[in-house]
N, C-alpha and C. Protein backbone atom coordinates (compact mmCIF):
# COMPACT_ATOMS: atom_id res chain seq x y z
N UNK A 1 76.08 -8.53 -16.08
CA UNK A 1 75.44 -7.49 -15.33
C UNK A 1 75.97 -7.49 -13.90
N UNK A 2 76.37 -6.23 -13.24
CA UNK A 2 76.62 -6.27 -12.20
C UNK A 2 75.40 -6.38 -11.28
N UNK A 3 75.35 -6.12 -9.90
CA UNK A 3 74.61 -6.61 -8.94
C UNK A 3 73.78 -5.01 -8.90
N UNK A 4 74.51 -4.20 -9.32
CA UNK A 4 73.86 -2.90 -9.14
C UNK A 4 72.98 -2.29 -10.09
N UNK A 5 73.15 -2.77 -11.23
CA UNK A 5 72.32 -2.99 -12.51
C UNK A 5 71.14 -3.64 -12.15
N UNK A 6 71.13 -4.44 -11.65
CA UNK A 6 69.93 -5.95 -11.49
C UNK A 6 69.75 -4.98 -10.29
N UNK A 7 70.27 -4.67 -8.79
CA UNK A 7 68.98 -4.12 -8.02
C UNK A 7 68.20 -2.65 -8.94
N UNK A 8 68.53 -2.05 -10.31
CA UNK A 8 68.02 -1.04 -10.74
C UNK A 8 66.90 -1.42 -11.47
N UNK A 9 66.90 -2.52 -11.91
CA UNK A 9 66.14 -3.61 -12.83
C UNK A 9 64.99 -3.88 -11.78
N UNK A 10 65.61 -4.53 -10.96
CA UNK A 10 64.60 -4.73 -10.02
C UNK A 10 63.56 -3.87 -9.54
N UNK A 11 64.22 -2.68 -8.75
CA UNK A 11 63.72 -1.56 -8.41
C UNK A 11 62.39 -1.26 -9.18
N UNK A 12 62.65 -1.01 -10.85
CA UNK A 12 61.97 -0.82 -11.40
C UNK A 12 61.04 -1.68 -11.28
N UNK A 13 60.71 -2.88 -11.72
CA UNK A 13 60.10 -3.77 -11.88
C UNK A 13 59.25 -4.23 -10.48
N UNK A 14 59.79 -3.85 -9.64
CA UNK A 14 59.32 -3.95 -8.50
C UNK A 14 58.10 -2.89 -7.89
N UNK A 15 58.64 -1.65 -9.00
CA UNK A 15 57.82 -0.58 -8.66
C UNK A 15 56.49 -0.64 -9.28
N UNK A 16 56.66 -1.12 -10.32
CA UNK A 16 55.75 -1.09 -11.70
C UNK A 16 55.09 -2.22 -10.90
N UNK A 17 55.36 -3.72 -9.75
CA UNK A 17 54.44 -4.30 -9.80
C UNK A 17 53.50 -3.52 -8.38
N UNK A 18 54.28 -3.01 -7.74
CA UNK A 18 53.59 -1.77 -6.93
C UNK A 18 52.52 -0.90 -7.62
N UNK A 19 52.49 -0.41 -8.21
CA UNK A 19 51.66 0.38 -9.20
C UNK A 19 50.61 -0.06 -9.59
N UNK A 20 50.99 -1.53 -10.03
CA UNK A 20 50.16 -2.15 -10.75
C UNK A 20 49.23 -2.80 -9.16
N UNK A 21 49.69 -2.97 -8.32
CA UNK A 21 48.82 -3.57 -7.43
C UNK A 21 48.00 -2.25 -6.79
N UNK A 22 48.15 -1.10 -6.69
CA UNK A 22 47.27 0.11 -6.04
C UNK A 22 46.47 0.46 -7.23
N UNK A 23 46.82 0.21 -8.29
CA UNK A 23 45.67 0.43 -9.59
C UNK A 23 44.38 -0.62 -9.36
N UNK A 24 45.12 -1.75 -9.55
CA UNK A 24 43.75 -3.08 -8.91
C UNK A 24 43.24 -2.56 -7.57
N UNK A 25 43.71 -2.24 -7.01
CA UNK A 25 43.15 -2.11 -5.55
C UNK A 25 41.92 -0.81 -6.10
N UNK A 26 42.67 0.14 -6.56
CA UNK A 26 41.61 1.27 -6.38
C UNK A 26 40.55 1.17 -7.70
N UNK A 27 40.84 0.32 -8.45
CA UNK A 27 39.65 0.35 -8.99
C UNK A 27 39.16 -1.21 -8.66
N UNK A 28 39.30 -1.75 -8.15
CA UNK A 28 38.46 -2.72 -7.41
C UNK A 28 37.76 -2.20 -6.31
N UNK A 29 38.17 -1.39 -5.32
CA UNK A 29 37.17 -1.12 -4.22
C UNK A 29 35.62 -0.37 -4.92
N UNK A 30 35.85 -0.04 -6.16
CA UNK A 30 34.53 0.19 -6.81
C UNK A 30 33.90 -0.49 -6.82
N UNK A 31 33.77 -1.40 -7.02
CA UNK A 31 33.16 -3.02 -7.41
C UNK A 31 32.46 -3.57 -6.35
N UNK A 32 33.25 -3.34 -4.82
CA UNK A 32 32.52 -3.36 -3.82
C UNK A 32 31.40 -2.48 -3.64
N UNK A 33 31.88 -1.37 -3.61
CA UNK A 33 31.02 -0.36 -3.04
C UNK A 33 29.32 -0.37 -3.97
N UNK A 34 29.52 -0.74 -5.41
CA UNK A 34 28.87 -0.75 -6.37
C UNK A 34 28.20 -1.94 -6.31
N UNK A 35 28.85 -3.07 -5.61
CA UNK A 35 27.90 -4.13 -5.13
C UNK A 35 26.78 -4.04 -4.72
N UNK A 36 27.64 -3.13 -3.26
CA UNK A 36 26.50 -3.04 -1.74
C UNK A 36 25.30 -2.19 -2.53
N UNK A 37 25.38 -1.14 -3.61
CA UNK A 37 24.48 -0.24 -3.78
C UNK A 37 23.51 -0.85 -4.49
N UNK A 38 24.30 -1.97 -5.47
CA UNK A 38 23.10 -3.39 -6.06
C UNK A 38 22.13 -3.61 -5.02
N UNK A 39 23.07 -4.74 -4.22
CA UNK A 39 22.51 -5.09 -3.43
C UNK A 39 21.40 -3.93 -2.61
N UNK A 40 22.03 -3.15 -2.11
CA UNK A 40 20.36 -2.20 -1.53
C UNK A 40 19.34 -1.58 -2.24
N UNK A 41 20.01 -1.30 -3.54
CA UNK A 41 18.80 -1.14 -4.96
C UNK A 41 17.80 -2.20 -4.86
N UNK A 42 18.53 -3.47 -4.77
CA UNK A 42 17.61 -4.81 -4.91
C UNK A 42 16.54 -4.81 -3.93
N UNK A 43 17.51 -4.73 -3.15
CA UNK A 43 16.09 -5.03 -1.42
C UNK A 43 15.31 -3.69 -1.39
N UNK A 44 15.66 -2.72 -1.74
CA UNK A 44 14.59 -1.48 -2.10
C UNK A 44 13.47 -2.06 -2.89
N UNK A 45 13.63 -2.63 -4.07
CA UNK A 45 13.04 -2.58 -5.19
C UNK A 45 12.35 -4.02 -4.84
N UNK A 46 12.68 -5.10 -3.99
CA UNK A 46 11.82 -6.05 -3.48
C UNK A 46 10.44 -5.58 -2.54
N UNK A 47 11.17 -4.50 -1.53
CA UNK A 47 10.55 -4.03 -0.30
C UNK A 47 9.18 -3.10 -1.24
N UNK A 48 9.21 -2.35 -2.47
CA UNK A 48 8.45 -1.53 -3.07
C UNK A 48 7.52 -2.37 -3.75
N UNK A 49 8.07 -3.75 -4.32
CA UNK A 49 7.20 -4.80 -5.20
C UNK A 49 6.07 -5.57 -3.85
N UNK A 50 6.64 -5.44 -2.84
CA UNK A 50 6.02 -6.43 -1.92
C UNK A 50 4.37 -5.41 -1.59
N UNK A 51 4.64 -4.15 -1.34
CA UNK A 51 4.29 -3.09 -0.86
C UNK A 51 3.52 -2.67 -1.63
N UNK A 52 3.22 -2.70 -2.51
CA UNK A 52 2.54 -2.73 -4.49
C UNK A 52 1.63 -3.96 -4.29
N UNK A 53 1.71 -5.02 -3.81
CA UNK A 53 1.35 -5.96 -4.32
C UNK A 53 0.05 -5.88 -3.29
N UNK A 54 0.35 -5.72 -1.57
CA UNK A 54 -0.71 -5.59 -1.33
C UNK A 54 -1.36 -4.54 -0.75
N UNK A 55 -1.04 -3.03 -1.56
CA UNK A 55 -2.21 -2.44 -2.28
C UNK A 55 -2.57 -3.20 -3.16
N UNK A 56 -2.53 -3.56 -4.38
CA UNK A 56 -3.18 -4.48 -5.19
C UNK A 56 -4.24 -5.37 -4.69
N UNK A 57 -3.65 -6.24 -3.88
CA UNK A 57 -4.50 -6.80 -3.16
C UNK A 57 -6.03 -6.28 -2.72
N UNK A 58 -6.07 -5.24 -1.73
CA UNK A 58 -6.97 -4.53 -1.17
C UNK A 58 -7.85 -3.87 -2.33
N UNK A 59 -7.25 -3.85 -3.23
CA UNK A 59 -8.06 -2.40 -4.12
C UNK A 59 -8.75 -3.55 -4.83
N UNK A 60 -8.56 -5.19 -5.02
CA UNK A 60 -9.39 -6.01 -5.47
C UNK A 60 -10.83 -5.92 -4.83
N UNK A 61 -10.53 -5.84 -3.14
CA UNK A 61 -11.95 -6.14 -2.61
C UNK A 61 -12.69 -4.54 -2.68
N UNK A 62 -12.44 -3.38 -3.43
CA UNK A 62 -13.37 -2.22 -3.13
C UNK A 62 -14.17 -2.21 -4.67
N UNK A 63 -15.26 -1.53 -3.89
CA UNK A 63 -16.23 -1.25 -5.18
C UNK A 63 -15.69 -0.69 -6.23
N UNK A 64 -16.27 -0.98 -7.37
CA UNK A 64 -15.54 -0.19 -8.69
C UNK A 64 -17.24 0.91 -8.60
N UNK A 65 -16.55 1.90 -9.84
CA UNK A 65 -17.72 3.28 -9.80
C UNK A 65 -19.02 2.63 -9.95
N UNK A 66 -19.79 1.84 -10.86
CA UNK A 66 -20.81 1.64 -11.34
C UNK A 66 -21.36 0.57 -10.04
N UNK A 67 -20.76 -0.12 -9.34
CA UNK A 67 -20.86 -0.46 -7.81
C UNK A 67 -21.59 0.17 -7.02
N UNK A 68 -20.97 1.58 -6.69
CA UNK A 68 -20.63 2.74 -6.06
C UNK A 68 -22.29 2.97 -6.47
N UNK A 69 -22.21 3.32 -7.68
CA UNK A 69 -23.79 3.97 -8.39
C UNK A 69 -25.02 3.39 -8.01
N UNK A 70 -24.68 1.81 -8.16
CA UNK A 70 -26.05 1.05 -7.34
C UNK A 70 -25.83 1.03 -6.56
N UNK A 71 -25.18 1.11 -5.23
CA UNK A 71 -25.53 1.34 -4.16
C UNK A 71 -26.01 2.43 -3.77
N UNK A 72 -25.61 3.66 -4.28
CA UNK A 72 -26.45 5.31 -4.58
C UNK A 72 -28.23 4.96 -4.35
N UNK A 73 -28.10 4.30 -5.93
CA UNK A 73 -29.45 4.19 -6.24
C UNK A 73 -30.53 3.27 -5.15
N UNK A 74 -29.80 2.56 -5.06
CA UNK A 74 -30.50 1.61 -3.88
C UNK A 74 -30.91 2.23 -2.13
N UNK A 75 -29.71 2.92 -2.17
CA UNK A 75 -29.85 3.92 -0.96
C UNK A 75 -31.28 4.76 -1.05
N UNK A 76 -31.29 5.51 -1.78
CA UNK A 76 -32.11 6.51 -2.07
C UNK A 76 -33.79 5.48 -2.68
N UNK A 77 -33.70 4.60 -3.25
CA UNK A 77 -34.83 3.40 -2.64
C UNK A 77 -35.61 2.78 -1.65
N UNK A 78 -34.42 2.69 -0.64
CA UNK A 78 -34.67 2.90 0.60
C UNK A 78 -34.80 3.64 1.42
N UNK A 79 -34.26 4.43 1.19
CA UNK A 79 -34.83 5.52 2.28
C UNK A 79 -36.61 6.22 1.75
N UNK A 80 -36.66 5.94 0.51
CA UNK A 80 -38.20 6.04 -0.26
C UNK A 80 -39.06 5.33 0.75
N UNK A 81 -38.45 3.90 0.67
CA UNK A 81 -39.70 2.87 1.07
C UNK A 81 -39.66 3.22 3.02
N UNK A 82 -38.47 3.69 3.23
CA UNK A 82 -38.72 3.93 4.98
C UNK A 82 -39.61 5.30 5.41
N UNK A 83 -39.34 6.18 4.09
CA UNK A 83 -40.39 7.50 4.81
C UNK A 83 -42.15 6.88 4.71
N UNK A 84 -42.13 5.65 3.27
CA UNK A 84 -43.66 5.49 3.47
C UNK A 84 -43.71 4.99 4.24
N UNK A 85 -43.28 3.80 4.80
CA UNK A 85 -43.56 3.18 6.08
C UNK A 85 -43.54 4.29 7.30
N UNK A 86 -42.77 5.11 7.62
CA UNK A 86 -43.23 5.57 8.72
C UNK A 86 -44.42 6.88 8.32
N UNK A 87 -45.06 6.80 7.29
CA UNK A 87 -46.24 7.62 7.23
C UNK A 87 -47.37 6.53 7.18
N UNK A 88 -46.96 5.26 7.02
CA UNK A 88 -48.03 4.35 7.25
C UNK A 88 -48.13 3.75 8.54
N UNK A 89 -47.02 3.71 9.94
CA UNK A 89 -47.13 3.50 11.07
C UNK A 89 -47.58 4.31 11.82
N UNK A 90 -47.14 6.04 11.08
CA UNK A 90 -47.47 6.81 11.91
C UNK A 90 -49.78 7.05 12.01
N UNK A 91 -49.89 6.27 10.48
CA UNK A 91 -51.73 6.39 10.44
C UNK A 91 -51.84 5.65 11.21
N UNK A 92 -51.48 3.78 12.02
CA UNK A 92 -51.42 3.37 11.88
C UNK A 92 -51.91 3.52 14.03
N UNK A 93 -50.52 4.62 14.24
CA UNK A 93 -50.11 4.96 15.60
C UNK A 93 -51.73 5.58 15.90
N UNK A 94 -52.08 6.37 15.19
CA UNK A 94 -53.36 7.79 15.29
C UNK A 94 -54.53 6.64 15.89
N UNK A 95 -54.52 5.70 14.60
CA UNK A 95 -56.21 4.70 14.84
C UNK A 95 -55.71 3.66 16.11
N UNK A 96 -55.10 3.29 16.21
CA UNK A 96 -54.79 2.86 17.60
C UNK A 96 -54.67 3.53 18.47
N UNK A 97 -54.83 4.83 19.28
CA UNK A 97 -54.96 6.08 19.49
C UNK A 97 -56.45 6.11 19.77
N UNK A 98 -57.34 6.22 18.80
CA UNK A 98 -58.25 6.31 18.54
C UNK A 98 -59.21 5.37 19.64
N UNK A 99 -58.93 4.14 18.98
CA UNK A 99 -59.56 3.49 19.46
C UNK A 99 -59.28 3.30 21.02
N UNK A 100 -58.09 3.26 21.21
CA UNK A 100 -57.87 3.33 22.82
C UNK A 100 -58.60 4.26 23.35
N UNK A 101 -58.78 5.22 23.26
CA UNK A 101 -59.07 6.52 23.59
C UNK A 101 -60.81 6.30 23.33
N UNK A 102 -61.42 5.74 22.75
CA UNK A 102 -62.65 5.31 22.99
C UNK A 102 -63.01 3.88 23.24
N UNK A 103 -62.53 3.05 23.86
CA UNK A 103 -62.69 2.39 24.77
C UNK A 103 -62.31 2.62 26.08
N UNK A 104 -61.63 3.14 26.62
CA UNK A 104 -61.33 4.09 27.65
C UNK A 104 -62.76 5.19 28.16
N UNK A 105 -63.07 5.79 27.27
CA UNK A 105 -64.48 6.52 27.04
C UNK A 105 -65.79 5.88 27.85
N UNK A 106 -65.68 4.51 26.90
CA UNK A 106 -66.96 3.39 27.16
C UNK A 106 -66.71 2.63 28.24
N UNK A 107 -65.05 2.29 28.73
CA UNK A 107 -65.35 1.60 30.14
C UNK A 107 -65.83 2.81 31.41
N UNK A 108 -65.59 4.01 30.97
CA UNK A 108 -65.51 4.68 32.21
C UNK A 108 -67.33 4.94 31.93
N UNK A 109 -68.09 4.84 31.53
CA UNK A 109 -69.06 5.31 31.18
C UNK A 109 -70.05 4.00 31.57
């Protein structure tokens, strides 16, 4: 083989490993890019689990409905037993009233 044969050989072969190295390259920079998007999928999907968890948390300490209902009922119990009481302070206000109001009478007398 002459020398001009072998740089044609070469050439080729040289090209083809050219080729072959911008093929790896361009489909490797996928791999990166497809990393980083892992990677920020991940820390998304941590940041959403963390964020989940305490709502979870909180919604442990609130009343559930039937909770909710006795305290209704209990409300409305009480406020029963506070109107009698103040119709029994208010008899209560009158005869003390009363009586002031006639001893007052009898000292001035």
């Amino acid at each position: 083989m002459t020398p001009a044969e072998i740089s044609q050989y070469l050439g080729v072969v040289l090209g083809g490993i050219a080729l072959l190295g911008h093929a790896k390259g361009y489909f490797s920079s996928g791999e990166k890019a497809l990393g980083t998007r892992l990677e920020k999928t991940e820390k998304t999907l941590t940041e959403h689990d963390r964020r989940i968890q305490r709502v979870e948390d909180e919604l442990k300490h609130l009343p559930d409905k039937d909770t909710v209902m006795e305290l209704k009922l209990a409300l409305a119990e009480l406020k029963g037993t506070v109107n009698a009481l103040g119709e029994t302070v208010g008899s209560v206000s009158r005869t003390v009233h009363r009586i002031d109001d006639y001893l007052r009478q009898k000292a001035e007398a």
